[in-house]
PDB file of N, CA and C in Angstrom:
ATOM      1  N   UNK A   1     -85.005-247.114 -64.218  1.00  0.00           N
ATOM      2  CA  UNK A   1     -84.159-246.003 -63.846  1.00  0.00           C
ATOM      3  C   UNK A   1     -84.082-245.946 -62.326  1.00  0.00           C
ATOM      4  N   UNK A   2     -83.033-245.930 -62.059  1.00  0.00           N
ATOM      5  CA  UNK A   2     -82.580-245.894 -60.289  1.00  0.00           C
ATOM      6  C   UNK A   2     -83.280-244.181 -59.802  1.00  0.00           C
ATOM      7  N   UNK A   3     -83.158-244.114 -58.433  1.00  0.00           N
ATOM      8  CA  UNK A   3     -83.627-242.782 -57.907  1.00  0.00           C
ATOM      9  C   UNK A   3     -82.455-242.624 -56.890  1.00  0.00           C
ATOM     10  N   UNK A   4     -81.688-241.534 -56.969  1.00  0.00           N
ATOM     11  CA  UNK A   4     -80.998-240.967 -55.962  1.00  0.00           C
ATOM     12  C   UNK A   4     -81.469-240.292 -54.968  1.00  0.00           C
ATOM     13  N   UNK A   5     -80.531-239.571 -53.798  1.00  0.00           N
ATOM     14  CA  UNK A   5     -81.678-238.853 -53.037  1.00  0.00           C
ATOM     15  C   UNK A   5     -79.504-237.891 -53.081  1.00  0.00           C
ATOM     16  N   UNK A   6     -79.382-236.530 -52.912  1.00  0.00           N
ATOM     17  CA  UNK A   6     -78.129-235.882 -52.958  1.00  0.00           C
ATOM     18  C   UNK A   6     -78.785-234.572 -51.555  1.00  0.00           C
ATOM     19  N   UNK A   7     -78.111-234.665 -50.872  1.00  0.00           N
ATOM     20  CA  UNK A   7     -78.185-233.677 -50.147  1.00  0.00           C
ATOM     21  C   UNK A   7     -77.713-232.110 -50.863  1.00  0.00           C
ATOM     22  N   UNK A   8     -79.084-230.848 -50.530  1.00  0.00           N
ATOM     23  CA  UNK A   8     -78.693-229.833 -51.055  1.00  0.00           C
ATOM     24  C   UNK A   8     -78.910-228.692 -50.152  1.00  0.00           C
ATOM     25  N   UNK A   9     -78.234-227.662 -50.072  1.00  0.00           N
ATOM     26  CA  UNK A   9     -78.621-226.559 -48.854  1.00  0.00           C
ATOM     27  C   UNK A   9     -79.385-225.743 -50.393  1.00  0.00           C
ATOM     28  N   UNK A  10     -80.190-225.411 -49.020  1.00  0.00           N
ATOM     29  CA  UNK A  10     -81.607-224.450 -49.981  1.00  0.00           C
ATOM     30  C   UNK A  10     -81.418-222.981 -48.910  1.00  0.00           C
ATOM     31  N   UNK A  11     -81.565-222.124 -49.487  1.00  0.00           N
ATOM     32  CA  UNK A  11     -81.550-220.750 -49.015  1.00  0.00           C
ATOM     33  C   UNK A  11     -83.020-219.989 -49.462  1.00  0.00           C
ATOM     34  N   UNK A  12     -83.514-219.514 -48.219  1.00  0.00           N
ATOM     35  CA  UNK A  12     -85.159-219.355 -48.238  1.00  0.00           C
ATOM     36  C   UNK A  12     -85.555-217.735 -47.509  1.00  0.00           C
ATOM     37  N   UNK A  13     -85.871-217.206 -47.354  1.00  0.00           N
ATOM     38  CA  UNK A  13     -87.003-216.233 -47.027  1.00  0.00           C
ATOM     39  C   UNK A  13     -88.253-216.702 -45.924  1.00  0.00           C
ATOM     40  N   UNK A  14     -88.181-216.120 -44.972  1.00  0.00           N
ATOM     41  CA  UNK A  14     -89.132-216.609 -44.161  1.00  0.00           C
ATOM     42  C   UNK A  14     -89.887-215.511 -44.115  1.00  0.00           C
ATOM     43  N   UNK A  15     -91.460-214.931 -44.047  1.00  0.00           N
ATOM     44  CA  UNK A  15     -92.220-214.116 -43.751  1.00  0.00           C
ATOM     45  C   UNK A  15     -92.789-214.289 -42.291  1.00  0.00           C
ATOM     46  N   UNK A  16     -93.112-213.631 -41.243  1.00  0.00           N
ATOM     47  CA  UNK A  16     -93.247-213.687 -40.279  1.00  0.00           C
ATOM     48  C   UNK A  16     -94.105-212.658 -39.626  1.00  0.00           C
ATOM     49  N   UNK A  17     -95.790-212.925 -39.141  1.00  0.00           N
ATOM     50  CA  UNK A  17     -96.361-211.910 -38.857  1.00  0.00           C
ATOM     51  C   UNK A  17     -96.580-211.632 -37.536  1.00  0.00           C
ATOM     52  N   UNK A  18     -95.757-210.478 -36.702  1.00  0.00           N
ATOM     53  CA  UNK A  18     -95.518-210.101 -35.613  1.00  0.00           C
ATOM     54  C   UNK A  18     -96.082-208.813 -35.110  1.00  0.00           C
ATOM     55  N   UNK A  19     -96.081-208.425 -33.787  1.00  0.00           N
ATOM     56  CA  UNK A  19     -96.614-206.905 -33.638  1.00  0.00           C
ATOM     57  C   UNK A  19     -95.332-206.299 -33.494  1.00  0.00           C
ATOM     58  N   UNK A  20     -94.031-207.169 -33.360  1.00  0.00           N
ATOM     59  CA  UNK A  20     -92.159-206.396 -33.310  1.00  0.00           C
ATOM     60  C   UNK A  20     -91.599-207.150 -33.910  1.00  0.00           C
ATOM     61  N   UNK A  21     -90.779-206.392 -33.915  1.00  0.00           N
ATOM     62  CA  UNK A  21     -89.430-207.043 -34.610  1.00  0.00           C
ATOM     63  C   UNK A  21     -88.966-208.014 -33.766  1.00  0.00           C
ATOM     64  N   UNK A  22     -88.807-208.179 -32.284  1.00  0.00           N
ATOM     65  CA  UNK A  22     -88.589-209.338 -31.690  1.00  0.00           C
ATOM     66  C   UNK A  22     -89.506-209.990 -31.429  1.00  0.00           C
ATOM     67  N   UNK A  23     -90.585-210.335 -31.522  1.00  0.00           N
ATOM     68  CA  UNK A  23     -91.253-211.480 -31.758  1.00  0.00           C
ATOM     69  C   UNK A  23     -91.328-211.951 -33.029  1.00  0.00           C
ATOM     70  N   UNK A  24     -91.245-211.232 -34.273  1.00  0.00           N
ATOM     71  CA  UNK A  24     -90.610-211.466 -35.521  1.00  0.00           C
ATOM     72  C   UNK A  24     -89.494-212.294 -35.731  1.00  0.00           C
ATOM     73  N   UNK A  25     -88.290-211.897 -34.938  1.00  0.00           N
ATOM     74  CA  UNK A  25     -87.149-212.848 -34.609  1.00  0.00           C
ATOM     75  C   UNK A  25     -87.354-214.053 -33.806  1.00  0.00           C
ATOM     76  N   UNK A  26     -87.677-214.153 -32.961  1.00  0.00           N
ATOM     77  CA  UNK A  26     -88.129-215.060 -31.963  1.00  0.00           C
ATOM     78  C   UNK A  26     -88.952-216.368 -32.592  1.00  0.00           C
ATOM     79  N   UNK A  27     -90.224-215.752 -33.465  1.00  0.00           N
ATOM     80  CA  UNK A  27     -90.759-216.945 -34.660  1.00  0.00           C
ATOM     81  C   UNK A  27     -89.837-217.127 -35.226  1.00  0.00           C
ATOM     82  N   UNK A  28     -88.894-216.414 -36.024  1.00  0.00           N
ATOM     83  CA  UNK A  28     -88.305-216.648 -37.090  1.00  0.00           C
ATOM     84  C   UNK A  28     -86.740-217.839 -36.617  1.00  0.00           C
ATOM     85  N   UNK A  29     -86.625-217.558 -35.042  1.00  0.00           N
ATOM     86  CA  UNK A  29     -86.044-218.563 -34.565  1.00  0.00           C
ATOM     87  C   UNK A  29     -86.439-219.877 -34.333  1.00  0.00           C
ATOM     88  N   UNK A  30     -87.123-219.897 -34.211  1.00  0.00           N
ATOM     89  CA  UNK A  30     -88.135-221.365 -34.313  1.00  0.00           C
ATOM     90  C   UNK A  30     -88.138-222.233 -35.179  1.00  0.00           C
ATOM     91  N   UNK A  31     -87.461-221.788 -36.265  1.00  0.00           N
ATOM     92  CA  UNK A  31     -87.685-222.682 -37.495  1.00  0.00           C
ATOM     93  C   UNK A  31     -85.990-223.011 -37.976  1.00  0.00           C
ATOM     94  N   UNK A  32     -85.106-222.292 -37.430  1.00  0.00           N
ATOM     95  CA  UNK A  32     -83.693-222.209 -38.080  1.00  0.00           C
ATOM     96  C   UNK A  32     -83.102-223.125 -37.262  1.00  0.00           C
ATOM     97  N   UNK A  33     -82.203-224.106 -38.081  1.00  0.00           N
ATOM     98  CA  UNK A  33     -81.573-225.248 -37.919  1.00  0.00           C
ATOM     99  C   UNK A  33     -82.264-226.324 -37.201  1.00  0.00           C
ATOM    100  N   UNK A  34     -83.245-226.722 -38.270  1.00  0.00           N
ATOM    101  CA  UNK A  34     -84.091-228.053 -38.000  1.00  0.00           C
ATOM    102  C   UNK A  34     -84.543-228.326 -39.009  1.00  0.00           C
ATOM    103  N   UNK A  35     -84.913-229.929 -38.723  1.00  0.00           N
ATOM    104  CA  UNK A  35     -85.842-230.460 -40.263  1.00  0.00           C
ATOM    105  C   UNK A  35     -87.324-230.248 -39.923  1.00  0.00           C
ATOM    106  N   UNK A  36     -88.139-229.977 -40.771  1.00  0.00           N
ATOM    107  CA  UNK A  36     -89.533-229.687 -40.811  1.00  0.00           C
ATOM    108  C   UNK A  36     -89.897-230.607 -42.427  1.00  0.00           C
ATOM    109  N   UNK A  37     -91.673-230.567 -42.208  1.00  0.00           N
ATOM    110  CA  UNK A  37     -92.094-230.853 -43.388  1.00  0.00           C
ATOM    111  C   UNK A  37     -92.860-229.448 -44.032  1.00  0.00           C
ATOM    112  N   UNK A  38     -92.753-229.754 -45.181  1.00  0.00           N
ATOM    113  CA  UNK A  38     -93.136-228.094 -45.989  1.00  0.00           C
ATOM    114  C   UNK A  38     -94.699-228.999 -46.760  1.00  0.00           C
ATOM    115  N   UNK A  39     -95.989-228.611 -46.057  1.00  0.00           N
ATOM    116  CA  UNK A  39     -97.028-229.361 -46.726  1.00  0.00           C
ATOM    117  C   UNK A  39     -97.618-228.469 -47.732  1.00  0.00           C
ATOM    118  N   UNK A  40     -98.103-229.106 -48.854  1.00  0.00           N
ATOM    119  CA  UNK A  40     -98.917-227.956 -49.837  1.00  0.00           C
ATOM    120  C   UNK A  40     -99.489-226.936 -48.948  1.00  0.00           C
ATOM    121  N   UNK A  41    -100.479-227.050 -48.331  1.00  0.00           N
ATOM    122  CA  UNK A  41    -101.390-225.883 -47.662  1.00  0.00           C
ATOM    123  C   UNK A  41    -101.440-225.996 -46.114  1.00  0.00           C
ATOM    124  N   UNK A  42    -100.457-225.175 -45.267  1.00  0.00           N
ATOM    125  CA  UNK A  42    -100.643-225.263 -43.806  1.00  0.00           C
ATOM    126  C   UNK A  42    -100.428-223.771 -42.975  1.00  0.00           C
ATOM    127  N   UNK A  43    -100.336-224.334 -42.413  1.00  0.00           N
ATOM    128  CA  UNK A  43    -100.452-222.927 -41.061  1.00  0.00           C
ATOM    129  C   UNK A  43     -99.336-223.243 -40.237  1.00  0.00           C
ATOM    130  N   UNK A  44     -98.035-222.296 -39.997  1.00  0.00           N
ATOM    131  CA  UNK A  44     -97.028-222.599 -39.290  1.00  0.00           C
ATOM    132  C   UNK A  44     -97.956-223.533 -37.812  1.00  0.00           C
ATOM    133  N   UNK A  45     -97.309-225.279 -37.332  1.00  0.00           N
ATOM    134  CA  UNK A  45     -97.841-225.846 -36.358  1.00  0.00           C
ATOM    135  C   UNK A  45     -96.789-227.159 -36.507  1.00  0.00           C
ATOM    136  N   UNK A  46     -96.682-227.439 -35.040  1.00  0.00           N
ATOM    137  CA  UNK A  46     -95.614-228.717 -35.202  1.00  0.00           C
ATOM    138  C   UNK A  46     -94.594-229.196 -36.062  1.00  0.00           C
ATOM    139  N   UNK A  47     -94.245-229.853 -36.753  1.00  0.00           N
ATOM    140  CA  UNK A  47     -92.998-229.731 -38.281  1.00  0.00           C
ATOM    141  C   UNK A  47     -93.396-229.453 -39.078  1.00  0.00           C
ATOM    142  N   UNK A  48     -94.562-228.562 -39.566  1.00  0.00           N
ATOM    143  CA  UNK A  48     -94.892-227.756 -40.533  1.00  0.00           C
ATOM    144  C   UNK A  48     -94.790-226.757 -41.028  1.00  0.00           C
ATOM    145  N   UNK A  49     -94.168-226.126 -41.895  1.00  0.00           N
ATOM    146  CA  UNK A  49     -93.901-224.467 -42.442  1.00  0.00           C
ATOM    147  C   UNK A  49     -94.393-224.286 -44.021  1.00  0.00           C
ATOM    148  N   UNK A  50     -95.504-223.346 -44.045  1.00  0.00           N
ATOM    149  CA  UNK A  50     -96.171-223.138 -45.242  1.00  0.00           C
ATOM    150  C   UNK A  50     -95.041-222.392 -46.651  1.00  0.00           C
ATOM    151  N   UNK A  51     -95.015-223.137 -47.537  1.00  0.00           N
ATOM    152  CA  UNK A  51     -94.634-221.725 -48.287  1.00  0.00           C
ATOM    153  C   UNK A  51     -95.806-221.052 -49.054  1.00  0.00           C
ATOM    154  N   UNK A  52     -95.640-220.149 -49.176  1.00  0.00           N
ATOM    155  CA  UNK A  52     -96.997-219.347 -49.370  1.00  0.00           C
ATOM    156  C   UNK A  52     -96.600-218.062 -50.076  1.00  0.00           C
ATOM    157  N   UNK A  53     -97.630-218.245 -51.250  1.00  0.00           N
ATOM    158  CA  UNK A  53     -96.980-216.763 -52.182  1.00  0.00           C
ATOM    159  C   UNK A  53     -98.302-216.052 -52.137  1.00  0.00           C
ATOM    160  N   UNK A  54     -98.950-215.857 -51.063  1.00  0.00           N
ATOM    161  CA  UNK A  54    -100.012-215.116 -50.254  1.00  0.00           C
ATOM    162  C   UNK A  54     -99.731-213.702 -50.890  1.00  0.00           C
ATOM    163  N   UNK A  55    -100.231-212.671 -50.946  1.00  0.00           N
ATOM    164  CA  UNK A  55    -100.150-210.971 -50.872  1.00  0.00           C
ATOM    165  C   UNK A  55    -100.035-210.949 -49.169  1.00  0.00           C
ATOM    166  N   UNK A  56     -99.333-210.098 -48.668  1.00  0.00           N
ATOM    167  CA  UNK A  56     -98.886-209.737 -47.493  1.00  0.00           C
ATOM    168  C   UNK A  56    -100.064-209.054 -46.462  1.00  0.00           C
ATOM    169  N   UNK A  57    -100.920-208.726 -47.131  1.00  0.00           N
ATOM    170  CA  UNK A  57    -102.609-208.138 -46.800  1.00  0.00           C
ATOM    171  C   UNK A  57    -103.598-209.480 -46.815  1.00  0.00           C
ATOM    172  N   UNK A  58    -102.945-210.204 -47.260  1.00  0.00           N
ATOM    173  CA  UNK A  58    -103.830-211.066 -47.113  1.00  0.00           C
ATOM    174  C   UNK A  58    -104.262-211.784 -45.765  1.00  0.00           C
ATOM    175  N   UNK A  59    -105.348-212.316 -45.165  1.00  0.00           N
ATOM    176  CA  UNK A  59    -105.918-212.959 -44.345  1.00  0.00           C
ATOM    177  C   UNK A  59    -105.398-214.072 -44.011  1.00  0.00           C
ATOM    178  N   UNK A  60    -105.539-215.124 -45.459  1.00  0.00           N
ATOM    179  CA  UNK A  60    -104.748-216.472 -45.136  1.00  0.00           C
ATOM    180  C   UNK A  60    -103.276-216.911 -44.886  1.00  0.00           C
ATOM    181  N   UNK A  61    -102.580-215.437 -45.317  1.00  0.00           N
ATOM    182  CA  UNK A  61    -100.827-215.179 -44.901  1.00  0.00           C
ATOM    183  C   UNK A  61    -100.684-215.884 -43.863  1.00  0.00           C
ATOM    184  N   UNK A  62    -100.182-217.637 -43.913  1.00  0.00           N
ATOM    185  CA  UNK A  62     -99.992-218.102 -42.908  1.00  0.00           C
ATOM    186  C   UNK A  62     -98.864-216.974 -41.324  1.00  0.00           C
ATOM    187  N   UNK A  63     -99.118-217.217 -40.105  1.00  0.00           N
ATOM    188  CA  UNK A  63     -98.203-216.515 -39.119  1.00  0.00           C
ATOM    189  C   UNK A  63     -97.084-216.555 -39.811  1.00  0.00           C
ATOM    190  N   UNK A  64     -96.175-218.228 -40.032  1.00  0.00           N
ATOM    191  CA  UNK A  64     -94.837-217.981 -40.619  1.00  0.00           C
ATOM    192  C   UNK A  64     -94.839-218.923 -41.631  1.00  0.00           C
ATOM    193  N   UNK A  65     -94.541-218.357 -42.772  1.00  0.00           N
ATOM    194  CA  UNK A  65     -94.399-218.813 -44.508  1.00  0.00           C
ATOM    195  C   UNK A  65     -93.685-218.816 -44.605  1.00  0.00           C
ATOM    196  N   UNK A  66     -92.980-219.542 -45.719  1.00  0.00           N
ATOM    197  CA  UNK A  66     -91.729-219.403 -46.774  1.00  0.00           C
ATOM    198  C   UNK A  66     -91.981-218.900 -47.305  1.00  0.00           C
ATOM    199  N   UNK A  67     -90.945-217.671 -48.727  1.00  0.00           N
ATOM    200  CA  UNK A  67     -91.291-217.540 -49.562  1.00  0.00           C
ATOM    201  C   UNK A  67     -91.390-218.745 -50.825  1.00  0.00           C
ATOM    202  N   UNK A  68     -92.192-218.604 -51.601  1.00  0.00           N
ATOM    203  CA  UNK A  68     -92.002-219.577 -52.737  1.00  0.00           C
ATOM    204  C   UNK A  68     -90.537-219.689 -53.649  1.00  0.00           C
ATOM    205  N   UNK A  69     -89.574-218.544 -53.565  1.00  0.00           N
ATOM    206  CA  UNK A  69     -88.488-217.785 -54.586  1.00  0.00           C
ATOM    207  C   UNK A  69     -87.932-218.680 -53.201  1.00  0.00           C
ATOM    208  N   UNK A  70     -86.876-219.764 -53.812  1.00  0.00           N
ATOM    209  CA  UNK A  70     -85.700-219.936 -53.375  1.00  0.00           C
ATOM    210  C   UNK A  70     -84.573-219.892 -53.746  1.00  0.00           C
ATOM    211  N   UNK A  71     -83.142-220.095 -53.165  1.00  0.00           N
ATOM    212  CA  UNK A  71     -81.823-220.332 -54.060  1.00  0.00           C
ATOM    213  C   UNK A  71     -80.996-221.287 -53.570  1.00  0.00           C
ATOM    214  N   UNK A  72     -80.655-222.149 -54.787  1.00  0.00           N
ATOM    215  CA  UNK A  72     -80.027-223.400 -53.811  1.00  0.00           C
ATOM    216  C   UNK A  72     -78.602-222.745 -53.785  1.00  0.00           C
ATOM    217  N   UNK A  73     -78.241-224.011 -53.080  1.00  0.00           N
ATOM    218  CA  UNK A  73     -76.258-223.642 -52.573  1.00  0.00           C
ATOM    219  C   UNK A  73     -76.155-225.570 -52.860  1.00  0.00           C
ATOM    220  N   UNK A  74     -74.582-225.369 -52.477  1.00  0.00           N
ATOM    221  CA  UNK A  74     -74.228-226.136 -52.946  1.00  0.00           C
ATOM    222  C   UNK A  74     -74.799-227.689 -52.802  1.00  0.00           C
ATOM    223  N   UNK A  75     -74.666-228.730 -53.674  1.00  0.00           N
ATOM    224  CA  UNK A  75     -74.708-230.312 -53.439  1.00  0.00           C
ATOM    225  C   UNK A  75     -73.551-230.230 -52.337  1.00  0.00           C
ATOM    226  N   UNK A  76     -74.280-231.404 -51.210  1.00  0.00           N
ATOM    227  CA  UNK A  76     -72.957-232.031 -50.513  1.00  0.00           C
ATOM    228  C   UNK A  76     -73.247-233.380 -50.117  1.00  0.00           C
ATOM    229  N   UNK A  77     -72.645-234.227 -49.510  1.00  0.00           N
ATOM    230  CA  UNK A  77     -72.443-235.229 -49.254  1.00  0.00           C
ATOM    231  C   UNK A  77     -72.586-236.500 -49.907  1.00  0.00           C
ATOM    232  N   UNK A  78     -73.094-237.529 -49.862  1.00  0.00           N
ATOM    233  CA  UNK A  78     -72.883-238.614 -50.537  1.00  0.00           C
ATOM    234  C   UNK A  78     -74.334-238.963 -51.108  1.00  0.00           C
ATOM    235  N   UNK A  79     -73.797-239.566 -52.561  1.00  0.00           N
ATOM    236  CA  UNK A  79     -75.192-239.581 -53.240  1.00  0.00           C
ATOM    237  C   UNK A  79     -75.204-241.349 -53.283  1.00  0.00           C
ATOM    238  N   UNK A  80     -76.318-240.902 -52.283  1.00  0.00           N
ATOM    239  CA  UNK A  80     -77.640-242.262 -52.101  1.00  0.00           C
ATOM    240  C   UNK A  80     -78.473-242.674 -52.754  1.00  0.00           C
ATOM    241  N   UNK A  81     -78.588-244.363 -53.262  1.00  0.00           N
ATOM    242  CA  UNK A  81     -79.691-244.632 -53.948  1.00  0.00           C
ATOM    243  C   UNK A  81     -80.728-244.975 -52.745  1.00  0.00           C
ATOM    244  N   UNK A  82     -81.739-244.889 -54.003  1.00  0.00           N
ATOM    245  CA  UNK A  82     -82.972-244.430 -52.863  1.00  0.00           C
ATOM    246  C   UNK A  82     -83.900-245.812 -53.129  1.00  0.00           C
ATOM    247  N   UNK A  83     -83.999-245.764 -54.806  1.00  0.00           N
ATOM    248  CA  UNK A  83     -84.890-246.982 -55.161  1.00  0.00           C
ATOM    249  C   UNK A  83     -84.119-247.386 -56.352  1.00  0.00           C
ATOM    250  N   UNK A  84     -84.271-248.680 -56.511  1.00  0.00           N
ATOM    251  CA  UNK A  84     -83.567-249.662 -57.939  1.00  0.00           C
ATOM    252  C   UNK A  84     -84.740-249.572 -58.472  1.00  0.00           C
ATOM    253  N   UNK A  85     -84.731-249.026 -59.760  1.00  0.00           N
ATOM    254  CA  UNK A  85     -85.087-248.982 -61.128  1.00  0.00           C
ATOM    255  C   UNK A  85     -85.180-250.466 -61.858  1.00  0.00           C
TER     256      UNK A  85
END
């Protein structure tokens, strides 16, 4: 079986722990319109962004998480094989 790879926009939730609302924004700018890697277990640092379904009281609430709840949008562009099957 072949493997494709299809480009998809994903629509996400960012959590962000600030003492304002503009430094809230300001992290939350940091991460919008770029590629990052999303690792099982991290701490917002270099191309890393946690998603994390933490309680909001919690300690380990990475600074800036994803939520886990996403929603995709549409497929676009051209669908690439990735590996021959």
């Amino acid at each position: 079986m072949n493997v494709y790879s299809i480009p998809l926009t994903i629509h996400a939730t960012v959590y962000v722990k600030a003492a304002t609302p503009e430094e809230a924004a300001q992290l939350g700018r940091s991460i919008q319109d770029r590629c990052f890697e999303v690792p099982e277990a991290s701490d917002f640092g270099g191309d890393q962004v946690a998603i994390s379904g933490h309680d909001f009281a919690d300690p380990e609430l990475p600074t800036v998480s994803l939520s886990p709840a996403m929603t995709t949008g549409q497929l676009g562009g051209l669908v690439e094989l990735v590996e021959r099957g």
